[in-house]
Protein backbone atom coordinates (compact mmCIF):
# COMPACT_ATOMS: atom_id res chain seq x y z
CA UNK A 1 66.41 79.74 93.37
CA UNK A 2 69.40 80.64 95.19
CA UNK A 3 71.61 83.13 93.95
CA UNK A 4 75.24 82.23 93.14
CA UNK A 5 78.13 84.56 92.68
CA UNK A 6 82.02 84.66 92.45
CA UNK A 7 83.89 84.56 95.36
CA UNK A 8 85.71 88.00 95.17
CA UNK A 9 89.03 86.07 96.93
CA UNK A 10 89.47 82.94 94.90
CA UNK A 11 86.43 83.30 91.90
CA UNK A 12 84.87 80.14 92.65
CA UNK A 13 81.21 79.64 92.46
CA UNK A 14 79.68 80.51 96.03
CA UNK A 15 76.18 80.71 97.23
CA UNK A 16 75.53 85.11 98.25
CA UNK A 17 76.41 85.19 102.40
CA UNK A 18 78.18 81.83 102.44
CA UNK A 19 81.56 80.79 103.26
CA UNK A 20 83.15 79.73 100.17
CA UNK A 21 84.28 76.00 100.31
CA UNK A 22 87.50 76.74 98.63
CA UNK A 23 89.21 79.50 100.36
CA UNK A 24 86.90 79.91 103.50
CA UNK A 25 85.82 83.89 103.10
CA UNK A 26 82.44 84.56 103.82
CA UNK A 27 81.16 86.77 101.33
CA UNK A 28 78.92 89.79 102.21
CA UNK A 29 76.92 89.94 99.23
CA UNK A 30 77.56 91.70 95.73
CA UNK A 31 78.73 94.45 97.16
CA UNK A 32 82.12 93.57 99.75
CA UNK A 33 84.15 96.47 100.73
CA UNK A 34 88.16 95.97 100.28
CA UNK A 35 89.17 98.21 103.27
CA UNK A 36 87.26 96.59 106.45
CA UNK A 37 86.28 93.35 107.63
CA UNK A 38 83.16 92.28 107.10
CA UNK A 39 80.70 89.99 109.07
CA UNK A 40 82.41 86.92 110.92
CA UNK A 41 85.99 87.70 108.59
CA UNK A 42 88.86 88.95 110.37
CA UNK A 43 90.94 90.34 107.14
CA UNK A 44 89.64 92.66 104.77
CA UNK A 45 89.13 92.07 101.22
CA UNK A 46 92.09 93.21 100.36
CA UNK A 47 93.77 91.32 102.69
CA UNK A 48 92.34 88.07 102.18
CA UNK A 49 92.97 88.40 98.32
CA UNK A 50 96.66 88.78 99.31
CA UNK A 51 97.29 85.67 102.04
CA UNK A 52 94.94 83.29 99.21
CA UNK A 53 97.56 84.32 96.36
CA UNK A 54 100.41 84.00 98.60
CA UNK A 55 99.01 80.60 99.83
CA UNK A 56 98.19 81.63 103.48
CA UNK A 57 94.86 80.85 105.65
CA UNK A 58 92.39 83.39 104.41
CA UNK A 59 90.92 84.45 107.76
């Protein structure tokens, strides 16, 4: 079974290490760190939570 989890930018259902559908982060797992980018993402966590609310290209 694969595991599913929240996307910490937008909270929609993602599959762990996949690029959410919605908002296009890549999640690292259960465990992202806010301060520095992670895997193929250019923005931090932190970041990418910010342009998604503000309604800009999460990168």
């Amino acid at each position: 079974m694969i595991k599913q989890i929240d996307c910490p930018v937008c909270g929609h259902n993602v599959e762990v290490f996949d690029i959410c559908d919605h908002c296009g982060w890549q999640n690292s797992g259960l465990f992202e760190d806010e301060k520095s980018p992670q895997g193929p993402n250019k923005m931090t966590l932190k970041e990418a939570k910010e342009a998604y609310e503000n309604g800009e290209k999460v990168l």
